[in-house]
N, C-alpha and C. Protein backbone atom coordinates (compact mmCIF):
# COMPACT_ATOMS: atom_id res chain seq x y z
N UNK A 1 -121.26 90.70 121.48
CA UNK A 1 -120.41 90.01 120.54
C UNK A 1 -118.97 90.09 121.03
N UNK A 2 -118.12 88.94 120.87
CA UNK A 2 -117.24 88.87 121.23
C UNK A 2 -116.34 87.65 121.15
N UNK A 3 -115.15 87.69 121.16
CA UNK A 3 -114.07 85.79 121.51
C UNK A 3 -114.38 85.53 122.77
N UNK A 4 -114.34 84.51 123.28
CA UNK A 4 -114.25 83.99 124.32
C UNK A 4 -112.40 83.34 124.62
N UNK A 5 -111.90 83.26 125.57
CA UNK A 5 -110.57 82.90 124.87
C UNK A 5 -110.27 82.44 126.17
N UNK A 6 -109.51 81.42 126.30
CA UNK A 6 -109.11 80.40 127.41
C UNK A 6 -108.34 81.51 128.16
N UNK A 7 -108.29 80.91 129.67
CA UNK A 7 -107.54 81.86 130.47
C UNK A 7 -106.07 81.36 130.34
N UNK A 8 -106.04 80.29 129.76
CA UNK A 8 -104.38 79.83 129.61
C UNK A 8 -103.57 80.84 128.40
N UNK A 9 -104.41 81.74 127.69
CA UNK A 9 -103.85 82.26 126.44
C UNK A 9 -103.71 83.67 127.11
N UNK A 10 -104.02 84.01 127.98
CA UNK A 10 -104.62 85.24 128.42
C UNK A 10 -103.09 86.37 128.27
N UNK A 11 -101.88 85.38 128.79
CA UNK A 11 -100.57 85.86 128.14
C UNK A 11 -100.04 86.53 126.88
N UNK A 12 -100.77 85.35 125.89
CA UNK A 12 -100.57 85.69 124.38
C UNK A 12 -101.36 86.75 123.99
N UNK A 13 -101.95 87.13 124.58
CA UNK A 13 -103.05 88.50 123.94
C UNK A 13 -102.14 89.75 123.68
N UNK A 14 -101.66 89.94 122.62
CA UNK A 14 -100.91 91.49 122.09
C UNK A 14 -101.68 92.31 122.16
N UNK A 15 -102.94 92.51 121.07
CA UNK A 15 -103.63 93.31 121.46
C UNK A 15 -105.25 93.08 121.04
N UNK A 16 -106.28 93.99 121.03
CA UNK A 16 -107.64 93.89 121.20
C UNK A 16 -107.93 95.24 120.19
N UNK A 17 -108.50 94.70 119.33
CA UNK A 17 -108.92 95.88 118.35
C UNK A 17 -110.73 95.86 118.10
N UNK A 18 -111.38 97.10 118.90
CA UNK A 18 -112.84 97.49 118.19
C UNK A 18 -112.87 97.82 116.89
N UNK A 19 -112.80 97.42 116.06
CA UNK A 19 -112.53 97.68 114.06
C UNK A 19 -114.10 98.86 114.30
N UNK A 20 -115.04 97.91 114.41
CA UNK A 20 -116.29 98.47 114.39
C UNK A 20 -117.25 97.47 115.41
N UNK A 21 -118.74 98.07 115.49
CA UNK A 21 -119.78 97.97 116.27
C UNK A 21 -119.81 96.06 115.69
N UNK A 22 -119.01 95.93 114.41
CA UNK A 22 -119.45 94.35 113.74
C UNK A 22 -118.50 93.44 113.83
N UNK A 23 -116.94 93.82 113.90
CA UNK A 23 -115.57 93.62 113.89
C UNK A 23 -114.92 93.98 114.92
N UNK A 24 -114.21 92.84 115.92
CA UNK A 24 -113.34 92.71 117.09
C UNK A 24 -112.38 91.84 116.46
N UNK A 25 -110.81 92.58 116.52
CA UNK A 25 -109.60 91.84 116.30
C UNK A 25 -108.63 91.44 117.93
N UNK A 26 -108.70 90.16 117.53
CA UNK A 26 -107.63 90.07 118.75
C UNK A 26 -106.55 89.17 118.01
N UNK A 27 -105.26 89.43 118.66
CA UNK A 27 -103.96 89.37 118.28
C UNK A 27 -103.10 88.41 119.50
N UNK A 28 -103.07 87.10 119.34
CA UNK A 28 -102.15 86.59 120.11
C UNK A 28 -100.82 86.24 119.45
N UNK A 29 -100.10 86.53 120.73
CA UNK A 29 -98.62 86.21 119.75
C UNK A 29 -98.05 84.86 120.62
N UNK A 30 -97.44 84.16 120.37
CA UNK A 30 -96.86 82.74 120.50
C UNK A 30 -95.17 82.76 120.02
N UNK A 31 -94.25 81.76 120.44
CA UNK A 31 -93.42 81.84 120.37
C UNK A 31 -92.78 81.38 118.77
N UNK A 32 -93.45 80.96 118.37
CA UNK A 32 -93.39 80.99 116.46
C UNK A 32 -94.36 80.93 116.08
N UNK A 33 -95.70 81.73 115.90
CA UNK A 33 -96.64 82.18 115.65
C UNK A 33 -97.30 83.45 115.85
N UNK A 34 -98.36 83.98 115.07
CA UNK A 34 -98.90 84.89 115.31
C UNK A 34 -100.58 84.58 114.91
N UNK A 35 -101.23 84.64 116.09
CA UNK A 35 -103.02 84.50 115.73
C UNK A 35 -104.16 86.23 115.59
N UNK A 36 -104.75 85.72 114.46
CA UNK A 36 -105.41 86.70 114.34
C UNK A 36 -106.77 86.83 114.56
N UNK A 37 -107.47 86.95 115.41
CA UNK A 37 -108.97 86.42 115.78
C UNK A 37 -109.71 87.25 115.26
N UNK A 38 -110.98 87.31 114.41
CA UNK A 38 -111.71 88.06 114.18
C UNK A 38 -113.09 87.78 114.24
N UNK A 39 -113.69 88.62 115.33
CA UNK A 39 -114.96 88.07 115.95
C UNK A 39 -115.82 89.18 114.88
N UNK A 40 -116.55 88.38 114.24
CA UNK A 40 -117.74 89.22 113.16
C UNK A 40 -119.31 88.61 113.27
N UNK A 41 -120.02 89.96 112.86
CA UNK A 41 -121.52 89.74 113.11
C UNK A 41 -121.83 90.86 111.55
N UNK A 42 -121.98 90.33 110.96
CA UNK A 42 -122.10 90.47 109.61
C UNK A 42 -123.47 91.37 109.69
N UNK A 43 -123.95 92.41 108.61
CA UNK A 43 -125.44 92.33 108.81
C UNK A 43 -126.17 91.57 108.23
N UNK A 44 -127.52 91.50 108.51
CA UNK A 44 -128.40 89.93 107.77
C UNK A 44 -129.06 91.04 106.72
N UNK A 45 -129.87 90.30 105.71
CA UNK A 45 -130.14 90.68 104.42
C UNK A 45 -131.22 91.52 104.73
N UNK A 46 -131.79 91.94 105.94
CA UNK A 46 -132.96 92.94 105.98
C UNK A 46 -132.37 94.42 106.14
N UNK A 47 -131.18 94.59 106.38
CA UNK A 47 -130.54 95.92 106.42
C UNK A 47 -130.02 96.48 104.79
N UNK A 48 -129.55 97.44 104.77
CA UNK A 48 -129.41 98.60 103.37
C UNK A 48 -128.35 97.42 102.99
N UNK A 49 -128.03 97.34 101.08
CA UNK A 49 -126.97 97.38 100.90
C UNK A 49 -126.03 97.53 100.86
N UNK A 50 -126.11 99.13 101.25
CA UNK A 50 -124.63 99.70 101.64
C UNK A 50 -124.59 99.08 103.14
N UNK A 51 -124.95 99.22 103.87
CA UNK A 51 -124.95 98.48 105.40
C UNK A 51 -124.03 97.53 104.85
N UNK A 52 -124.28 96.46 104.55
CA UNK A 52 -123.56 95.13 103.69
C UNK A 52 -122.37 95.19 103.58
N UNK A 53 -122.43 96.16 101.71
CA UNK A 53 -121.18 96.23 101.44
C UNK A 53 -120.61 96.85 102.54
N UNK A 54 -120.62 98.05 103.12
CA UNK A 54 -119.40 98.56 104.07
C UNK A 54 -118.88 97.98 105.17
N UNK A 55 -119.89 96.74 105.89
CA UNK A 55 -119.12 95.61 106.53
C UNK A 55 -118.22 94.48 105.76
N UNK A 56 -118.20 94.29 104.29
CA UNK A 56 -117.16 93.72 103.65
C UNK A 56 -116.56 94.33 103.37
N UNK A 57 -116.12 96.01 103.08
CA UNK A 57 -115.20 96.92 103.35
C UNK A 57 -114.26 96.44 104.20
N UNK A 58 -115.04 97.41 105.30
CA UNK A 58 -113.83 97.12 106.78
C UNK A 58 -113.68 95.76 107.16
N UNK A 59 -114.03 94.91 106.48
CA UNK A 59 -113.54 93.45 106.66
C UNK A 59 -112.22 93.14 105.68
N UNK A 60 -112.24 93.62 104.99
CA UNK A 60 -111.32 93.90 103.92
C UNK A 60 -110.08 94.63 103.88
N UNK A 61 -110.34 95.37 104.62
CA UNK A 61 -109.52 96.53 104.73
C UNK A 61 -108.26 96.09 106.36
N UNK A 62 -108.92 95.09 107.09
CA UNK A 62 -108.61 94.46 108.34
C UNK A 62 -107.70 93.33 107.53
N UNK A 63 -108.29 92.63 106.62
CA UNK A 63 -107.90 91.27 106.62
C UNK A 63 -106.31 91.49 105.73
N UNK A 64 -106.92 92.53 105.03
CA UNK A 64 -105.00 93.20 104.36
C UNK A 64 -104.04 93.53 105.19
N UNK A 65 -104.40 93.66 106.34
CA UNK A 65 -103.38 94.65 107.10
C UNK A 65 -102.83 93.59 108.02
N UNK A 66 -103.48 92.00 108.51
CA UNK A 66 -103.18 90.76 108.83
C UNK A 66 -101.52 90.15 107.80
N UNK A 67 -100.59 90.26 108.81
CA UNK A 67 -99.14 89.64 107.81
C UNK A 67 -99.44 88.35 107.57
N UNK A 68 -98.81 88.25 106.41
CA UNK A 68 -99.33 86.70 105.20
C UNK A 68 -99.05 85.48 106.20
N UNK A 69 -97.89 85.39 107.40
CA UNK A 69 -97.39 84.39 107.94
C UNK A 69 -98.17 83.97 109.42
N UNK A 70 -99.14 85.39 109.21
CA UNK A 70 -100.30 84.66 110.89
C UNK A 70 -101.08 83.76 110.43
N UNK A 71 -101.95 82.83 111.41
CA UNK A 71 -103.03 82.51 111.36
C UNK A 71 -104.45 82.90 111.84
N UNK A 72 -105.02 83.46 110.52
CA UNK A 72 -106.34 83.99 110.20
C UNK A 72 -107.37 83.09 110.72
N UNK A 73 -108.24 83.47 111.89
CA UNK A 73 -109.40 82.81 112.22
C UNK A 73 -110.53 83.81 112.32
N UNK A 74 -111.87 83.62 111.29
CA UNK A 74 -112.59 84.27 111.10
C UNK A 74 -114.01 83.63 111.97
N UNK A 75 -114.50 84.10 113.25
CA UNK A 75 -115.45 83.52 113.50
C UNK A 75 -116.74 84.48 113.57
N UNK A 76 -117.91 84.05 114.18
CA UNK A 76 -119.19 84.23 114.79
C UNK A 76 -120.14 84.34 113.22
N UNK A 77 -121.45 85.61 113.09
CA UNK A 77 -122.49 85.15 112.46
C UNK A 77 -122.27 85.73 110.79
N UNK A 78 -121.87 85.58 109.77
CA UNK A 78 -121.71 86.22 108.25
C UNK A 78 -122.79 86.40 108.05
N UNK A 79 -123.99 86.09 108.82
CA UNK A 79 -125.53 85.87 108.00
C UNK A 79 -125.79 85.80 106.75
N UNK A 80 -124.84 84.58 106.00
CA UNK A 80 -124.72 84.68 104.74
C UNK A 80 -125.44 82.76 104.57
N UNK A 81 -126.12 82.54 103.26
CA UNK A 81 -126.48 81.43 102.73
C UNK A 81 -126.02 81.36 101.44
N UNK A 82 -124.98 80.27 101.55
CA UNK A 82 -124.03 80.51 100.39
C UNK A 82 -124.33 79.55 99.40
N UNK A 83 -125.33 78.04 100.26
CA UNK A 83 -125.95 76.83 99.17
C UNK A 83 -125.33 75.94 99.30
N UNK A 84 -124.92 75.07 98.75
CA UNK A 84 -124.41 73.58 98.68
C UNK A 84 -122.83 73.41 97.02
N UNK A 85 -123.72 74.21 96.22
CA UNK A 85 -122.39 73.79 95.30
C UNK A 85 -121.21 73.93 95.92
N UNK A 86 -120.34 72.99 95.62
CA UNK A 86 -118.93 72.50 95.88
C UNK A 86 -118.14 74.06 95.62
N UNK A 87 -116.78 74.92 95.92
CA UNK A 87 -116.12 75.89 95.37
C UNK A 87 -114.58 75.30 96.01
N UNK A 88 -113.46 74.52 95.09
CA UNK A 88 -112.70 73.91 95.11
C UNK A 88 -111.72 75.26 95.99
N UNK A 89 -111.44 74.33 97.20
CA UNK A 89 -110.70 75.72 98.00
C UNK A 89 -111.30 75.98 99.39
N UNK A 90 -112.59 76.69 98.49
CA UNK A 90 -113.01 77.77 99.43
C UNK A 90 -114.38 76.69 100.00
N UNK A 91 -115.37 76.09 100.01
CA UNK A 91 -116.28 75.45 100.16
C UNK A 91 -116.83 74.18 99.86
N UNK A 92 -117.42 72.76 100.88
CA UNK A 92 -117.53 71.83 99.76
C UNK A 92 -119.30 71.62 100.14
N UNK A 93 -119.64 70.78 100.14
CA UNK A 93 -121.00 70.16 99.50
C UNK A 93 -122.02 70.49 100.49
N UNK A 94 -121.23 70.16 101.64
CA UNK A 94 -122.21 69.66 103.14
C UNK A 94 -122.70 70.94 103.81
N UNK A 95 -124.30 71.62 102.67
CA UNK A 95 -124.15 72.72 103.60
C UNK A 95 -125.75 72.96 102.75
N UNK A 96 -126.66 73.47 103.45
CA UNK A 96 -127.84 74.11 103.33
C UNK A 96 -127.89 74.06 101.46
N UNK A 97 -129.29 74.11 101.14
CA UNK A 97 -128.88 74.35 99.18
C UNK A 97 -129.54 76.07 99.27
N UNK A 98 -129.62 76.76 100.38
CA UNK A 98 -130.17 78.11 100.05
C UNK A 98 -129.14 79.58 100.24
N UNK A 99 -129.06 80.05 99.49
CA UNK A 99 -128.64 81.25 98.94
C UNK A 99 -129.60 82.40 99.20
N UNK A 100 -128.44 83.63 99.74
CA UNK A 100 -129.03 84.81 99.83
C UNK A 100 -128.26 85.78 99.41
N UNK A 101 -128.44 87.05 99.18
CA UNK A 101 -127.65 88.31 98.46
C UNK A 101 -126.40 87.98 99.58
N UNK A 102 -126.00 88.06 100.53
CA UNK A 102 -124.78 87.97 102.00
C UNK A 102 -124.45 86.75 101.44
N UNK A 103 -124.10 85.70 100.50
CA UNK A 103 -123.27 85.06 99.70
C UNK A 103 -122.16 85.28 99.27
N UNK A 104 -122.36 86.83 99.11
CA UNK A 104 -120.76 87.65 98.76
C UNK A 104 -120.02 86.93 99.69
N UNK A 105 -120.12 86.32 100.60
CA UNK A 105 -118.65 86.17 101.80
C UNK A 105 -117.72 84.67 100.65
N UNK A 106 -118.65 83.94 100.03
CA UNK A 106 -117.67 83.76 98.55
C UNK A 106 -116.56 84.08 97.87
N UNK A 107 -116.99 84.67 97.73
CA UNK A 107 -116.10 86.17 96.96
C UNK A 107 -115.16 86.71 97.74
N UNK A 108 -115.34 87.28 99.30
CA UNK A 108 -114.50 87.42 99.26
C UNK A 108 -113.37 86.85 100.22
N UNK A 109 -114.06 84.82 100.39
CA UNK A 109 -113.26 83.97 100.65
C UNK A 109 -112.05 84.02 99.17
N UNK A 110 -112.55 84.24 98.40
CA UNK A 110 -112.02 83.28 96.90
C UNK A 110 -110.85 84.76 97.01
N UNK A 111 -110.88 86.09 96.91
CA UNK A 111 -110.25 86.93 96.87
C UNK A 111 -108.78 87.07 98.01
N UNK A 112 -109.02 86.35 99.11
CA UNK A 112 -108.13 86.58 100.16
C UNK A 112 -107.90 84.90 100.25
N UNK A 113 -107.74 83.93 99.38
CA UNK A 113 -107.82 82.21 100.24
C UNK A 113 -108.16 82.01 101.07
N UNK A 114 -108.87 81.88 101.44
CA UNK A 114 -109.88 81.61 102.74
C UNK A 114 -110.55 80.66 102.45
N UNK A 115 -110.81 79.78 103.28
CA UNK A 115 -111.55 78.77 102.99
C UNK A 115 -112.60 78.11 104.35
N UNK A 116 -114.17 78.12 103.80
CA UNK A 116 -115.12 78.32 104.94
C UNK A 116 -115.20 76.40 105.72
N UNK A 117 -114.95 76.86 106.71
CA UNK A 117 -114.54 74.78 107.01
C UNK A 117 -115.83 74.76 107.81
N UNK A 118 -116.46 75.28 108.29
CA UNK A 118 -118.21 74.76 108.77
C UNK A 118 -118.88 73.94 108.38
N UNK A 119 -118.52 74.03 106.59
CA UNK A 119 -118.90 73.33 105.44
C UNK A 119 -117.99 72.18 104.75
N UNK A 120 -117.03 72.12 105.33
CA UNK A 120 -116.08 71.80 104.65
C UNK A 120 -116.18 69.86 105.24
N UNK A 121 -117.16 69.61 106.24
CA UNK A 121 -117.34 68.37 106.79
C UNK A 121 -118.71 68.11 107.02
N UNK A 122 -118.99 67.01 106.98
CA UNK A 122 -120.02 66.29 107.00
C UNK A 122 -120.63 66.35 108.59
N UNK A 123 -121.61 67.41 108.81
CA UNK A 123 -122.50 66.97 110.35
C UNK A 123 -123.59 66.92 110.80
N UNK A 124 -124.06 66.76 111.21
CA UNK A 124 -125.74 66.66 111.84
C UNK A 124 -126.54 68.26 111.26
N UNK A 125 -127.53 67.81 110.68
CA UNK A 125 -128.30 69.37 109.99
C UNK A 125 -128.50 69.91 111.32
N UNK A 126 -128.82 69.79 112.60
CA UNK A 126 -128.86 70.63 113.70
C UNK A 126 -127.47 71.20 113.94
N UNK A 127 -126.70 70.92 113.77
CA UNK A 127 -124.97 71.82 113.82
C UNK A 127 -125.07 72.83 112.77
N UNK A 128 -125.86 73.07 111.53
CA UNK A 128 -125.12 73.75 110.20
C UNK A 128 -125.92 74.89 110.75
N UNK A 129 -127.21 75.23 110.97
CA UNK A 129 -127.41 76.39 111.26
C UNK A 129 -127.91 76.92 112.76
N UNK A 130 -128.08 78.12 113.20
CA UNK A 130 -128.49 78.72 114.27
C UNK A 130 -129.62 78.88 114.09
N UNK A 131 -130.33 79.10 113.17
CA UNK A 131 -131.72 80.11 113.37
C UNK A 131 -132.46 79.35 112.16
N UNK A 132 -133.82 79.04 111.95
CA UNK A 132 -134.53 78.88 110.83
C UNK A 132 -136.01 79.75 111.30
N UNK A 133 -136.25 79.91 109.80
CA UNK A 133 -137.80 80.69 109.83
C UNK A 133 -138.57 79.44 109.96
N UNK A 134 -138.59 78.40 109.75
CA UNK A 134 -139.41 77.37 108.96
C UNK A 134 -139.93 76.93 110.67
């Protein structure tokens, strides 16, 4: 797990943070900007709850300590199924109708403004997910 990051940025890299085994922060700085990359691998719903919650912990605990004036980019797997209802903001229509307990990432889009844009456009059902049981 990891960013991949153009060799043209390779300058802007401040710094590289292991948060945890689930959470990689990288920090580019720009000449009126500041980027905050956060490469996450969420756990999927077959691990403990606490497993869970304590990766939205230290996700939490990272995303506070991010100054209000960077730009927050949250990528890789939430293993979360959050459904299709619309959440003005944070989520709109164009997205799977199935739900799983790892939905919390909702919550705590809606808690920090965040808003999930995967969903947020209309694309081919082979783009929306990685993996199906079916």
């Amino acid at each position: 797990m990891g960013p991949l990051i153009h060799k043209k940025y390779m300058n802007n890299i401040d710094n590289i943070e292991y948060i945890s085994e689930r959470i990689i922060q990288v920090t580019l700085t720009f000449p009126k900007t500041k980027w905050c990359l956060l490469s996450l691998y969420a756990p999927d719903i077959s691990k403990p709850k606490e497993q869970r919650e304590e990766f939205y912990e230290d996700l939490q605990n990272v995303v506070a300590q991010i100054p209000k004036d960077a730009l927050l980019i949250m990528m890789g797997d939430m293993n979360a199924r959050i459904g299709n209802m619309p959440v003005p903001g944070i989520k709109q229509r164009f997205n799977e109708s199935e739900i799983n307990e790892n939905g919390d990432l909702i919550n705590f889009c809606s808690i920090n403004s965040l808003r999930i844009n995967n969903i947020f456009y209309k694309r081919k059902w082979n783009h929306k997910i990685t993996w199906s049981d079916s």
